[in-house]
C-alpha atoms as a PDB file:
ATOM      1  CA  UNK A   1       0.000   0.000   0.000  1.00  0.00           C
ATOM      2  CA  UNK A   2       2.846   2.392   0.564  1.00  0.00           C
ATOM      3  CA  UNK A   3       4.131   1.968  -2.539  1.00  0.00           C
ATOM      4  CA  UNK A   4       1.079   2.422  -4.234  1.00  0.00           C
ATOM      5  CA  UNK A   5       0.785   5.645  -2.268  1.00  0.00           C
ATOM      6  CA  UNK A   6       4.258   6.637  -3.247  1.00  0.00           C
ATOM      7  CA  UNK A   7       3.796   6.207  -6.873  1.00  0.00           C
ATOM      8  CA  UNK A   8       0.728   7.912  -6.684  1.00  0.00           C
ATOM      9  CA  UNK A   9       2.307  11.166  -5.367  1.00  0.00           C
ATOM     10  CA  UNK A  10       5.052  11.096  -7.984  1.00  0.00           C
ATOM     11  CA  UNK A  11       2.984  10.224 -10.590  1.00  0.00           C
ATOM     12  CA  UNK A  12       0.983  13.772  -9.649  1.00  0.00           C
ATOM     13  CA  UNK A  13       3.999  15.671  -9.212  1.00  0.00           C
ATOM     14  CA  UNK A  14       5.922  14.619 -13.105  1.00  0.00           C
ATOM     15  CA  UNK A  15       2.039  15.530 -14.240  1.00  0.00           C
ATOM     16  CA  UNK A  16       2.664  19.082 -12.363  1.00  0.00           C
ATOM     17  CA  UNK A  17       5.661  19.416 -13.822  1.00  0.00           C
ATOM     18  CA  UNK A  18       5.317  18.856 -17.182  1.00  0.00           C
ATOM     19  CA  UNK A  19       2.136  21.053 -17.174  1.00  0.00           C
ATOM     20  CA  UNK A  20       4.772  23.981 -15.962  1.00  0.00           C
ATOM     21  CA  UNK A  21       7.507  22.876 -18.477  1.00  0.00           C
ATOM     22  CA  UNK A  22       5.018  23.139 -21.283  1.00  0.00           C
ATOM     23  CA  UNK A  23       3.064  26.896 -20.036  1.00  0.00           C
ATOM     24  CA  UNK A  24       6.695  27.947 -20.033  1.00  0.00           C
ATOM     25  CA  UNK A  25       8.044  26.771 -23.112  1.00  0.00           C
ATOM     26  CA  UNK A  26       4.415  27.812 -24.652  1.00  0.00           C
ATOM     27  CA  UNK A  27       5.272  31.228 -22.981  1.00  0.00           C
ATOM     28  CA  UNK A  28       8.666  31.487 -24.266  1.00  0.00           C
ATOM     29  CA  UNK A  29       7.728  30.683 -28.347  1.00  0.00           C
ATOM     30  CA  UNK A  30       4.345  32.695 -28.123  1.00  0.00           C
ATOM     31  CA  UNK A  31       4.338  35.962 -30.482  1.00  0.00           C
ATOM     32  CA  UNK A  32       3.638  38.815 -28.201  1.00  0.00           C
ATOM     33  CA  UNK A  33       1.572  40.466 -30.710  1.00  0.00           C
ATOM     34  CA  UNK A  34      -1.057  37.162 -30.901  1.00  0.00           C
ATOM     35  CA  UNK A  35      -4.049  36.992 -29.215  1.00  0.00           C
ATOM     36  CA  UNK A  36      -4.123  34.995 -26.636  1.00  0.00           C
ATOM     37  CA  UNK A  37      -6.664  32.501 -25.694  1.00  0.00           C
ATOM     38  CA  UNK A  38      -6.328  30.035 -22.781  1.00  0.00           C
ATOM     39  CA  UNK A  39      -8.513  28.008 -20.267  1.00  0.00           C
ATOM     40  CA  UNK A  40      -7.682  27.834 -16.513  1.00  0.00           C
ATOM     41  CA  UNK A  41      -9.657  24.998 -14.224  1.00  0.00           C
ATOM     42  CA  UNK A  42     -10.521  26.058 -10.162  1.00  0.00           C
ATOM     43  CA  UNK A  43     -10.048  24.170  -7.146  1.00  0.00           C
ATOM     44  CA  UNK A  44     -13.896  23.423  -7.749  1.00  0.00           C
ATOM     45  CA  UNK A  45     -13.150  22.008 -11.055  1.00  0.00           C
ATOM     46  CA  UNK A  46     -15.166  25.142 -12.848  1.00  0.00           C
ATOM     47  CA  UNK A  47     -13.420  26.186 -16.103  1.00  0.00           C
ATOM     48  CA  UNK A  48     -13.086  28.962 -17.413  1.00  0.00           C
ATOM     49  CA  UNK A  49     -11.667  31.152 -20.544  1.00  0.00           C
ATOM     50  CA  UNK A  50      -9.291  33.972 -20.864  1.00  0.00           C
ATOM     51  CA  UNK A  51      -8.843  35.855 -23.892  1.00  0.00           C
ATOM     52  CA  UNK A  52      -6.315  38.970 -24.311  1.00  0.00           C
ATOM     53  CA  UNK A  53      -5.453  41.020 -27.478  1.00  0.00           C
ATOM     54  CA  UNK A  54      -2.053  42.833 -26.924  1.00  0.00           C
ATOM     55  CA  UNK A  55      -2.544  44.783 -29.734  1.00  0.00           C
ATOM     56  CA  UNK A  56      -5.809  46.693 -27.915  1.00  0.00           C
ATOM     57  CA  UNK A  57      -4.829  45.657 -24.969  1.00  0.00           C
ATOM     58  CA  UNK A  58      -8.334  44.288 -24.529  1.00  0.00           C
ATOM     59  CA  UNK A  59      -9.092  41.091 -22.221  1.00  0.00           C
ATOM     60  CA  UNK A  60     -12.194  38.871 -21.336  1.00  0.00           C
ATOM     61  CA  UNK A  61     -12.848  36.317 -19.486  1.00  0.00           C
ATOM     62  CA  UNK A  62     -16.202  33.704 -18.873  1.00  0.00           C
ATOM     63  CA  UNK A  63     -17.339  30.571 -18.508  1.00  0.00           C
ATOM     64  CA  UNK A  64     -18.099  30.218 -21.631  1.00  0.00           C
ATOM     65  CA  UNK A  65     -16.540  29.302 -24.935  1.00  0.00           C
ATOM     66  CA  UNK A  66     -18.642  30.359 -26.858  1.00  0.00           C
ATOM     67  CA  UNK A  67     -18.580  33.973 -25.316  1.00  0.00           C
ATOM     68  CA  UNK A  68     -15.062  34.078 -26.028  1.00  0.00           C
ATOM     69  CA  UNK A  69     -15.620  33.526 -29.529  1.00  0.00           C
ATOM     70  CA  UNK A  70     -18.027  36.263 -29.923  1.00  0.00           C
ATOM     71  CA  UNK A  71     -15.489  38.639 -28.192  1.00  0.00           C
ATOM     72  CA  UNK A  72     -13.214  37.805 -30.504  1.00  0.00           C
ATOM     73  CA  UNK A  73     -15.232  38.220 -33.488  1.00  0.00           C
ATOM     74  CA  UNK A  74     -16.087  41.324 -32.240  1.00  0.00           C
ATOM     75  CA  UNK A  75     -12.488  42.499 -31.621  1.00  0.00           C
ATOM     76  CA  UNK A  76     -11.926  41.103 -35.571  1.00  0.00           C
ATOM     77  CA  UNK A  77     -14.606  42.349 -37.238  1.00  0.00           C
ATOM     78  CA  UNK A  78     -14.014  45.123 -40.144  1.00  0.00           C
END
């Protein structure tokens, strides 16, 4: 059973880990100019979207997707 435990906990912290590597490597090869469009999960297990335009410096956030969509297309529109 200890085992078990054990590999348990190191299985969740490589998983915590590699999500970090990757949000930094993402950060490091993102264009600064993009928009940006991510999705961040609570302690509750709600999501939720993010959405910043550096250009306008505009942001928006919701629990929707398709809200940040429309935001977008708003943003884009000619």
């Amino acid at each position: 059973m200890n085992n078990q435990l054990t590999l348990s906990k190191y299985s969740d912290i490589k998983k915590k880990l590699q999500d970090v590597w990757q949000k930094i490597i993402k950060t490091l090869l993102a264009d600064p100019t993009e928009l940006q469009v991510w999705q961040k999960v609570d302690r509750h297990g709600n999501k939720y979207w993010y959405a910043y335009d550096p250009k306008t410096q505009k942001s928006f956030s919701s629990g929707s997707e398709a809200d940040i969509n429309i935001w977008i297309e708003q943003i884009y529109r000619y």
